[in-house]
C-alpha atoms as a PDB file:
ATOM      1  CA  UNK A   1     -14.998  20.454   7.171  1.00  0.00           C
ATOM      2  CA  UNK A   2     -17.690  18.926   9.778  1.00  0.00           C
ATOM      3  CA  UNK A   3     -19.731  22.187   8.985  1.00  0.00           C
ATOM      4  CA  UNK A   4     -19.882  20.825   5.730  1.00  0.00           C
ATOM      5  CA  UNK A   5     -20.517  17.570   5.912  1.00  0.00           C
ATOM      6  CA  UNK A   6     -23.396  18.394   8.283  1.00  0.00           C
ATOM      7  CA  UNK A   7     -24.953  21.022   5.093  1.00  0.00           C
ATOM      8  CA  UNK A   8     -24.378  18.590   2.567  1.00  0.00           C
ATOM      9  CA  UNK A   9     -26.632  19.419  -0.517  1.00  0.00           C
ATOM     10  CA  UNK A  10     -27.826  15.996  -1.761  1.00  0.00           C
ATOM     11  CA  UNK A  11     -29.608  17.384  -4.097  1.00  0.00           C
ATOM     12  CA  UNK A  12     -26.758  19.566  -5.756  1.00  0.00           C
ATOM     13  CA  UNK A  13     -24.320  16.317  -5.762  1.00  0.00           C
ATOM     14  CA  UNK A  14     -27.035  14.151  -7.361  1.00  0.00           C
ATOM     15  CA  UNK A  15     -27.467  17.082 -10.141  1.00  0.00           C
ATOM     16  CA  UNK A  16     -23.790  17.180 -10.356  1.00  0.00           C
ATOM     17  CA  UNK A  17     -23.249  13.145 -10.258  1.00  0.00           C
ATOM     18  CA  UNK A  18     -26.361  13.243 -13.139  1.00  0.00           C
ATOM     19  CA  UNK A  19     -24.198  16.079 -15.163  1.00  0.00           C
ATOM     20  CA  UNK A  20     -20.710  13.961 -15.315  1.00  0.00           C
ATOM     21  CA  UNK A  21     -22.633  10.964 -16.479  1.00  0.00           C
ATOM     22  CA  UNK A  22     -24.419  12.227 -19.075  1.00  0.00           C
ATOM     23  CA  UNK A  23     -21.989  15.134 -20.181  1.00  0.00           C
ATOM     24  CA  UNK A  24     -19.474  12.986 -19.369  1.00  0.00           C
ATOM     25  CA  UNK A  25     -19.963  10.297 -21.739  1.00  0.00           C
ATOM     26  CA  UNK A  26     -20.056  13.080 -24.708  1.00  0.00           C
ATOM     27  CA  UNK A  27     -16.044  13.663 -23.637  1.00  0.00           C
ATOM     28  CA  UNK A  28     -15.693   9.429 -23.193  1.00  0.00           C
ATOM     29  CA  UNK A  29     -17.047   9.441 -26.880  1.00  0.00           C
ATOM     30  CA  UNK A  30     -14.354  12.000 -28.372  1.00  0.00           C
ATOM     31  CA  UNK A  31     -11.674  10.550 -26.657  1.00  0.00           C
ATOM     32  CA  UNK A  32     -12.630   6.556 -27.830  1.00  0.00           C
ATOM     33  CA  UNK A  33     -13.048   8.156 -31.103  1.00  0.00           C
ATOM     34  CA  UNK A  34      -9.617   9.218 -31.114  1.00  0.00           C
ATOM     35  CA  UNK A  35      -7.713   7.009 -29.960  1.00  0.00           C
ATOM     36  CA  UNK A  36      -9.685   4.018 -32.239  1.00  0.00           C
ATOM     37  CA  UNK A  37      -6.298   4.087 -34.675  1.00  0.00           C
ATOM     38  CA  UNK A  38      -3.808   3.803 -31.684  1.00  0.00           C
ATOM     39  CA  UNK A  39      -1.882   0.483 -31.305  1.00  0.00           C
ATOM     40  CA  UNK A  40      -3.609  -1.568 -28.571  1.00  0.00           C
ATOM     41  CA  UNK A  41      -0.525  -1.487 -25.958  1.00  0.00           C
ATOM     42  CA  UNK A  42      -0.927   2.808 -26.587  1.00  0.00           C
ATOM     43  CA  UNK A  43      -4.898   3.001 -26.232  1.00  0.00           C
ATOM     44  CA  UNK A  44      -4.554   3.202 -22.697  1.00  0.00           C
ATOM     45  CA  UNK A  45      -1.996   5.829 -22.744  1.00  0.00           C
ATOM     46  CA  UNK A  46      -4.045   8.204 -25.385  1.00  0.00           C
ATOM     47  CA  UNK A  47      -7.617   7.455 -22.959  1.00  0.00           C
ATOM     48  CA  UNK A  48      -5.313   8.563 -19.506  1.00  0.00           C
ATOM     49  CA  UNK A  49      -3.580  11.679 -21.201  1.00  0.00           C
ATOM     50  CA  UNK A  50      -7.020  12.760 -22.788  1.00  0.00           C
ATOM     51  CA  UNK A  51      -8.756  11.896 -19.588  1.00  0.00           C
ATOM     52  CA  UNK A  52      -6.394  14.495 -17.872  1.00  0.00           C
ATOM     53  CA  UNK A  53      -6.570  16.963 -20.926  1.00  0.00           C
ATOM     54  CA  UNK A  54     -10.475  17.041 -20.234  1.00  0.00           C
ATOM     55  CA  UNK A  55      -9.920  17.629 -16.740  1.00  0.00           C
ATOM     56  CA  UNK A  56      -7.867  20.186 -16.940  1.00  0.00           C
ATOM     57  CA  UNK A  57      -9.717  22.201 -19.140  1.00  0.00           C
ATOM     58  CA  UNK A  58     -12.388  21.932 -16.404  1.00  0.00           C
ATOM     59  CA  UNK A  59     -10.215  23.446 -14.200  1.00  0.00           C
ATOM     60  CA  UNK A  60      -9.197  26.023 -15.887  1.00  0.00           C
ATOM     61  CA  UNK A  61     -12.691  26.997 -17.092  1.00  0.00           C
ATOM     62  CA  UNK A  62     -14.487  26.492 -13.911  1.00  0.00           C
ATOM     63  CA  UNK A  63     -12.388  29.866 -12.745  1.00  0.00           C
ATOM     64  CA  UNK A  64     -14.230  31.846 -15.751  1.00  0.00           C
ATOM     65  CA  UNK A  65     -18.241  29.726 -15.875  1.00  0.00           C
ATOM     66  CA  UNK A  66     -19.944  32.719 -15.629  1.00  0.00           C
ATOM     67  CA  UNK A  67     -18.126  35.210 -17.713  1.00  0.00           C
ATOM     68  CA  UNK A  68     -18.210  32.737 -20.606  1.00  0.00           C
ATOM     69  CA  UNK A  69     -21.967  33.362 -20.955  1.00  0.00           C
ATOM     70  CA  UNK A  70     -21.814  36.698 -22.004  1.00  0.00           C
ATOM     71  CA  UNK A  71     -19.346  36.127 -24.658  1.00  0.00           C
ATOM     72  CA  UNK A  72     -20.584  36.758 -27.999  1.00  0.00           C
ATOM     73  CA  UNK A  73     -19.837  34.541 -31.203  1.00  0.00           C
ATOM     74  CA  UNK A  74     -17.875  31.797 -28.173  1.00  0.00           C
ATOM     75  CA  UNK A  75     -20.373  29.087 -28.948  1.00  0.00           C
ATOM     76  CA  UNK A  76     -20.654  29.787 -32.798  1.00  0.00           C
ATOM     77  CA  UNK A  77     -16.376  29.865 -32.973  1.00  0.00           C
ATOM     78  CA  UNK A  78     -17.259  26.575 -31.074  1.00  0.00           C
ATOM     79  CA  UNK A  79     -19.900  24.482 -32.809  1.00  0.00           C
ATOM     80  CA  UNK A  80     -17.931  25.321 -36.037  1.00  0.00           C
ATOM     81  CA  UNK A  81     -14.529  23.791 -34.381  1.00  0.00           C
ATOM     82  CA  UNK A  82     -17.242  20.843 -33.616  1.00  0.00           C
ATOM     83  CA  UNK A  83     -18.214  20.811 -36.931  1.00  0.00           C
ATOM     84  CA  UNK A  84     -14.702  20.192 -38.293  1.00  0.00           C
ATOM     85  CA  UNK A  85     -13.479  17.198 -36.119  1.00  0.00           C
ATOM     86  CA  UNK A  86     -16.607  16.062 -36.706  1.00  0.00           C
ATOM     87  CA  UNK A  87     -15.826  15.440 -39.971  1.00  0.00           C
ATOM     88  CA  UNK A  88     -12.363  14.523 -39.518  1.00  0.00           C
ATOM     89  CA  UNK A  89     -13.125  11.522 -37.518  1.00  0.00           C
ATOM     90  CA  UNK A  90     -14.903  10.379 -41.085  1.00  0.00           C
ATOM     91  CA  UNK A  91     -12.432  11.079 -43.360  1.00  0.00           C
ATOM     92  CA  UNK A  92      -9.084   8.804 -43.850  1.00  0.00           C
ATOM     93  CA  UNK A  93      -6.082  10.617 -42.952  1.00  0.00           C
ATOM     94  CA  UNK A  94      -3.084   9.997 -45.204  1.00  0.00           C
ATOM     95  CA  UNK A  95       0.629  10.212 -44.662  1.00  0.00           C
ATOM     96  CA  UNK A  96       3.683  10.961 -46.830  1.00  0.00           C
ATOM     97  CA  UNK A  97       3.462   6.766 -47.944  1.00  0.00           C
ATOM     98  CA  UNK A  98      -0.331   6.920 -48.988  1.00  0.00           C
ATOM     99  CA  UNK A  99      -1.148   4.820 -45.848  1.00  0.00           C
ATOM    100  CA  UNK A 100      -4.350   5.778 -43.814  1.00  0.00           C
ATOM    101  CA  UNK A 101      -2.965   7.276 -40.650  1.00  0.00           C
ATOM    102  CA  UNK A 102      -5.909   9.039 -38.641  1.00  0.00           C
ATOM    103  CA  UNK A 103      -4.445   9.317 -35.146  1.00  0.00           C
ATOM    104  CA  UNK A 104      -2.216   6.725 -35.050  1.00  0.00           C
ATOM    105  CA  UNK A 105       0.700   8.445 -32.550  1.00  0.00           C
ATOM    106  CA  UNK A 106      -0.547   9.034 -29.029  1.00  0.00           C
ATOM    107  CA  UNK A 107       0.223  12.575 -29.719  1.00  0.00           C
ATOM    108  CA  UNK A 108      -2.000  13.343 -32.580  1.00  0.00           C
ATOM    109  CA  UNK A 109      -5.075  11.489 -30.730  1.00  0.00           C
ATOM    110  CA  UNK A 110      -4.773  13.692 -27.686  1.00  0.00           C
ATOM    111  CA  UNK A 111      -4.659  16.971 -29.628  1.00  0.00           C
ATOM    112  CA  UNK A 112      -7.890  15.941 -30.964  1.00  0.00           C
ATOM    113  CA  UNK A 113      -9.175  15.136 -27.976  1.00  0.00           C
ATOM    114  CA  UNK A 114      -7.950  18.434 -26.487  1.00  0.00           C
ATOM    115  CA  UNK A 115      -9.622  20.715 -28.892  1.00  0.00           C
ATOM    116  CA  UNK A 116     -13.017  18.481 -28.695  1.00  0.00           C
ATOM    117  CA  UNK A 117     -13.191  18.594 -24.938  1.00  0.00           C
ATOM    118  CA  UNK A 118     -12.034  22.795 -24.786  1.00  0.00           C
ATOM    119  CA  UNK A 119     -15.004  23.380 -26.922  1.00  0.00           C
ATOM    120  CA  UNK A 120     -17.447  20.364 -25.218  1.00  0.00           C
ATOM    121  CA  UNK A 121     -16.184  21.252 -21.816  1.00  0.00           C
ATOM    122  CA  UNK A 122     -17.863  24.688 -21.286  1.00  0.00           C
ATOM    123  CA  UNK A 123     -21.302  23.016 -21.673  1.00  0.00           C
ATOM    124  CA  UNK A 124     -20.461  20.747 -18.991  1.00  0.00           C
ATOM    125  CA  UNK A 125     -18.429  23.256 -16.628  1.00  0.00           C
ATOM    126  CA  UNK A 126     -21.045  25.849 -17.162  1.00  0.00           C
ATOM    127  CA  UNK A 127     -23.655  22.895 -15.744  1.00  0.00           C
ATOM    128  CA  UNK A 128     -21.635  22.109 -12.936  1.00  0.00           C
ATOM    129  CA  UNK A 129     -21.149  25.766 -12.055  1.00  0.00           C
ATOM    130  CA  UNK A 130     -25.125  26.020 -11.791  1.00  0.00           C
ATOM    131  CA  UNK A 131     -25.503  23.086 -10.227  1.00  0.00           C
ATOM    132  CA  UNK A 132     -23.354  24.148  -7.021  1.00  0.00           C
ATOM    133  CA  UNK A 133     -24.662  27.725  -6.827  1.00  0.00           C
ATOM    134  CA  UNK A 134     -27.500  26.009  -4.939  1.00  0.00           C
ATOM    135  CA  UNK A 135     -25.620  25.477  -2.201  1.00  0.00           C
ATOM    136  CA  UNK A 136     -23.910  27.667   0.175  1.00  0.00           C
ATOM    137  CA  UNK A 137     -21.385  30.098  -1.041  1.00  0.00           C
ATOM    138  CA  UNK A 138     -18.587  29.238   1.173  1.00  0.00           C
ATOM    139  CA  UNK A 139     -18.718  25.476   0.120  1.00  0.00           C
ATOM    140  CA  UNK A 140     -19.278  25.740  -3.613  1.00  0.00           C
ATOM    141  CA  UNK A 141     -15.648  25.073  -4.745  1.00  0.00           C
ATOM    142  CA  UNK A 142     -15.770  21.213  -2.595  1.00  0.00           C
ATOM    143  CA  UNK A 143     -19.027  20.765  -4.729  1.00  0.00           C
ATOM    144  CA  UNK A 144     -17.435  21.671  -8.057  1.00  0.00           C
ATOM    145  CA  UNK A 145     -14.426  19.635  -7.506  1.00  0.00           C
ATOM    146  CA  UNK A 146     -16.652  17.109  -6.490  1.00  0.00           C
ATOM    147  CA  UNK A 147     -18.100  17.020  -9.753  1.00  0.00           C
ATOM    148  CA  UNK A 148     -14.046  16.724 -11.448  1.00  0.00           C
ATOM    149  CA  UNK A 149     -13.245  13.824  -9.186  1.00  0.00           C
ATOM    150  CA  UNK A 150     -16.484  11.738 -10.591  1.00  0.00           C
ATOM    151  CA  UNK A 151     -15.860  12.695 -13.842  1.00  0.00           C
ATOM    152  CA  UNK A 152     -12.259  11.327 -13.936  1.00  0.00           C
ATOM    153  CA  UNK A 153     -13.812   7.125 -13.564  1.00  0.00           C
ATOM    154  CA  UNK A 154     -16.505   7.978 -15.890  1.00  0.00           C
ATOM    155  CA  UNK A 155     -14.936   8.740 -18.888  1.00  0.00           C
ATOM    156  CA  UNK A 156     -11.656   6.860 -18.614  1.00  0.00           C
ATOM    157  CA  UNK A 157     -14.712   3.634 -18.129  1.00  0.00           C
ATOM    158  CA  UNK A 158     -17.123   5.157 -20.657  1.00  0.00           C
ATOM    159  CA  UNK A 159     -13.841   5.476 -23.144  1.00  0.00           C
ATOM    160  CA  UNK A 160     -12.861   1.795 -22.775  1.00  0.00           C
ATOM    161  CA  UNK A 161     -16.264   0.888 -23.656  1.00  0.00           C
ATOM    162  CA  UNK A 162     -16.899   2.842 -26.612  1.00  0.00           C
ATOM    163  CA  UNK A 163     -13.300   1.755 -28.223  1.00  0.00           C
ATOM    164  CA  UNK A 164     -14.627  -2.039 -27.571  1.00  0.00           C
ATOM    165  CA  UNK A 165     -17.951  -1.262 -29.283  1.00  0.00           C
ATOM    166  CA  UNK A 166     -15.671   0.686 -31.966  1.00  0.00           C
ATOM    167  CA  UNK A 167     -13.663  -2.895 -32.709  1.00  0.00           C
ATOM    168  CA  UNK A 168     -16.804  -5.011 -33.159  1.00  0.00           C
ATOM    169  CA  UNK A 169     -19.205  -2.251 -34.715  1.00  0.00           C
ATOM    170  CA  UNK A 170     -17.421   0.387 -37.083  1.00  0.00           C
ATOM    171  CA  UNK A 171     -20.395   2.241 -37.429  1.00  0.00           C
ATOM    172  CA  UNK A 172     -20.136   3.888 -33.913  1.00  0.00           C
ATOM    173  CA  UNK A 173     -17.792   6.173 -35.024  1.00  0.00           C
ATOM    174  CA  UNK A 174     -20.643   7.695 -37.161  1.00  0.00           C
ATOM    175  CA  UNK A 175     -22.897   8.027 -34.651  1.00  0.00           C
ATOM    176  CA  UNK A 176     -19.922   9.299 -32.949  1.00  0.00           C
ATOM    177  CA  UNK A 177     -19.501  11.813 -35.297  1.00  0.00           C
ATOM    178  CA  UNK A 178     -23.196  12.845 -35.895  1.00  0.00           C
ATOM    179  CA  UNK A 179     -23.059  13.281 -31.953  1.00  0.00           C
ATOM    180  CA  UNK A 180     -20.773  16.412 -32.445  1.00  0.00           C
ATOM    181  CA  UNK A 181     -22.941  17.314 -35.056  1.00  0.00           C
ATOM    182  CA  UNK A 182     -26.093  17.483 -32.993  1.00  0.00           C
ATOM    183  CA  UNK A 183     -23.305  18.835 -30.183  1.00  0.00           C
ATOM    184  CA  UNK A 184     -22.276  22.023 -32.632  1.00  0.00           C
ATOM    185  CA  UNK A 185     -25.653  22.751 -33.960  1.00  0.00           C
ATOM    186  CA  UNK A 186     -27.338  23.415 -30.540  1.00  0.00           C
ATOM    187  CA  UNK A 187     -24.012  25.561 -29.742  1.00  0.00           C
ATOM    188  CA  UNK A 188     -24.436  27.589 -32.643  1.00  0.00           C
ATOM    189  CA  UNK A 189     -28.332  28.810 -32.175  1.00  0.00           C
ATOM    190  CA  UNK A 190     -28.186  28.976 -28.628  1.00  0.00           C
ATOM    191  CA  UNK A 191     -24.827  31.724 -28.805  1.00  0.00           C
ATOM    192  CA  UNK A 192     -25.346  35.395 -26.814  1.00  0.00           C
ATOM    193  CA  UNK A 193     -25.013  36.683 -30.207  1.00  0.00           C
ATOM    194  CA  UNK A 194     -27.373  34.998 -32.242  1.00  0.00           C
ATOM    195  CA  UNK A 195     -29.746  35.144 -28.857  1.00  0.00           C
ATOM    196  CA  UNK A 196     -29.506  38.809 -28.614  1.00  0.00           C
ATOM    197  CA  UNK A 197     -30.411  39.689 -32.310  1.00  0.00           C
ATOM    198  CA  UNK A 198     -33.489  37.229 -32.584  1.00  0.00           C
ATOM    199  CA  UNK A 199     -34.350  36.826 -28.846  1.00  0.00           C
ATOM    200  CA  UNK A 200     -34.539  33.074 -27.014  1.00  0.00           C
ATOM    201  CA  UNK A 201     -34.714  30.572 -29.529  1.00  0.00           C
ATOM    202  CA  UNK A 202     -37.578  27.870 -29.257  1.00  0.00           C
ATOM    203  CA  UNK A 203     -36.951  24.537 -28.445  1.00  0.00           C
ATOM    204  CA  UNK A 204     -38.361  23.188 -32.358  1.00  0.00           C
ATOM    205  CA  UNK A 205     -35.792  25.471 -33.555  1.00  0.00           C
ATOM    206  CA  UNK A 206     -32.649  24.515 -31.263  1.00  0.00           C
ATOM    207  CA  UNK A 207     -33.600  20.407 -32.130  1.00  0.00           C
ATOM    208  CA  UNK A 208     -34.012  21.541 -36.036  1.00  0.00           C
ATOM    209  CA  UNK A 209     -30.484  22.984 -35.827  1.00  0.00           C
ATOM    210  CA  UNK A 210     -29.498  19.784 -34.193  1.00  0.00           C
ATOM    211  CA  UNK A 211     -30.873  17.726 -36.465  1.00  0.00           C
ATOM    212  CA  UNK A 212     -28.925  20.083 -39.507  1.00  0.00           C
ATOM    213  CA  UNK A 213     -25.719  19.428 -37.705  1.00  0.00           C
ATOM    214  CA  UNK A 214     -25.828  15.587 -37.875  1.00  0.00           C
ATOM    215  CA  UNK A 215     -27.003  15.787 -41.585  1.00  0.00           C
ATOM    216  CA  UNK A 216     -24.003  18.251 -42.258  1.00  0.00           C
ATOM    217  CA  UNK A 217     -21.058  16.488 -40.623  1.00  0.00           C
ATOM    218  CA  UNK A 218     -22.354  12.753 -41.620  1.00  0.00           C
ATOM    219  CA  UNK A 219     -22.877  14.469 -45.292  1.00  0.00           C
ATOM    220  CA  UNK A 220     -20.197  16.166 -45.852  1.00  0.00           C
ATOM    221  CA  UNK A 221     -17.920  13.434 -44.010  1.00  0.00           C
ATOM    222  CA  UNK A 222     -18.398  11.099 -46.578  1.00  0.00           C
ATOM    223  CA  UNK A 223     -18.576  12.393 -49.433  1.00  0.00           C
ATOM    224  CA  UNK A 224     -15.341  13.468 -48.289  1.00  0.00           C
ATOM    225  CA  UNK A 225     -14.112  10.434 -47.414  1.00  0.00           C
ATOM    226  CA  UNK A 226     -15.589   8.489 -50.931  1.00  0.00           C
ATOM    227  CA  UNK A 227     -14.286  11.303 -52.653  1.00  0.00           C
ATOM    228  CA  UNK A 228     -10.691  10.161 -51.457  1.00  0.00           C
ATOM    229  CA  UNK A 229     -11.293   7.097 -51.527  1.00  0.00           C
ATOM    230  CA  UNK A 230     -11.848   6.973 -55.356  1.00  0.00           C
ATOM    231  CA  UNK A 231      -8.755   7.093 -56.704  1.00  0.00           C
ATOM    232  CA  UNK A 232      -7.110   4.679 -54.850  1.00  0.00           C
ATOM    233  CA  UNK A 233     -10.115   2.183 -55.870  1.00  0.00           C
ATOM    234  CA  UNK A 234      -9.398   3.531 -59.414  1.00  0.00           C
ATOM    235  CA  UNK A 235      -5.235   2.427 -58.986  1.00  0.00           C
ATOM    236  CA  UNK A 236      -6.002  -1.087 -57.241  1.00  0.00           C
ATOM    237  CA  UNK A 237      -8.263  -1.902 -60.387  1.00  0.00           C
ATOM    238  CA  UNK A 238      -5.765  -0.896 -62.644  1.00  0.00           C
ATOM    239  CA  UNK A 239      -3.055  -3.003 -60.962  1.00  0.00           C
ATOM    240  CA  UNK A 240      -4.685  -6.026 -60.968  1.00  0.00           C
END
């Protein structure tokens, strides 16, 4: 352990520390995003369980970084899974009562949050991973959990502050949503697949499919969402 203090990379754990706070303020987003419906005594419960749902899926895909690059389709099955919760988070949910219910049981926000941050976390584990292979082989695992432990206070703080922002502006959660948008659409042109049959894809063309994916999930979310909407206008003005 004093053998690796006295190596200590700074520059790996200030790439690292650089990595959770930008990367990890995508995962803070998701999980404000779904727990926004929660009562305010459970908010804290759905940030903590997500917040340990995003870490674990760190964990688990730390063990397979490098392997996942060479998976074909991965990051298309991905962006598309992006794609959809994008859009969920903009259309009203309804229960068996007619009542808009989108994530309102701790349980439903953290499976949200679980499928957001298995998709959003191999971006950020992958970064990690290549941040640590600059330093020496023996001590790469202390950098990489490293990296996990600093994550943990940043998004359980950056998810407090979005849900805040979320009570006083309601538009957040579109720009929220847009973010997975931008999120999926870089995922989907940049897959081993896609790479392999047209060769590296320019930067013009990963921003342009970016730039698609916030059009397509704002878009389509809603018209969704003022498609449902409409008939319930429809019944309130005939009631009155």
């Amino acid at each position: 352990m004093v053998e690796f203090f006295q190596m200590l990379h700074w520059g790996a754990l200030f790439q690292i520390i650089l990595i959770d706070i930008l990367l990890g303020g995508d995962n803070a987003v998701i999980i404000a995003l779904a727990c926004r419906n929660l009562p305010a005594k459970q908010r804290m419960k759905g940030i903590l369980w997500g917040t340990v749902g995003a870490i674990a899926m760190r964990v688990v895909l730390i063990a397979f970084a490098l392997a996942l690059l060479d998976i074909p389709f991965l990051k298309i099955v991905g962006g598309a899974l992006l794609l959809w919760i994008g859009i969920k988070l903009l259309v009203p949910q309804e229960d068996a009562h007619g009542n808009v219910t989108s994530g309102t049981t701790v349980w439903a926000a953290v499976k949200t949050i679980l499928i957001a941050d298995l998709v959003m976390s191999l971006d950020n584990v992958i970064a990690i991973a290549g941040a640590a292979q600059n330093t020496h082989a023996d001590h790469q695992i202390y950098y990489v959990i490293f990296g996990l432990v600093v994550s943990v206070p940043i998004i359980i703080w950056g998810s407090t502050l979005v849900l805040k922002l979320i009570d006083r502006f309601p538009l957040v959660v579109t720009f929220g949503a847009g973010l997975l948008g931008w999120i999926a659409g870089g995922m989907l042109v940049t897959d081993v697949f896609i790479i392999n049959q047209v060769g590296e894809i320019s930067t013009m063309v990963k921003i342009a499919a970016e730039v698609i994916g916030v059009i397509f999930v704002i878009g389509l979310g809603k018209w969704i969402a003022s498609r449902r909407a409409a008939p319930k206008q429809s019944e309130l003005n005939e009631s009155v």
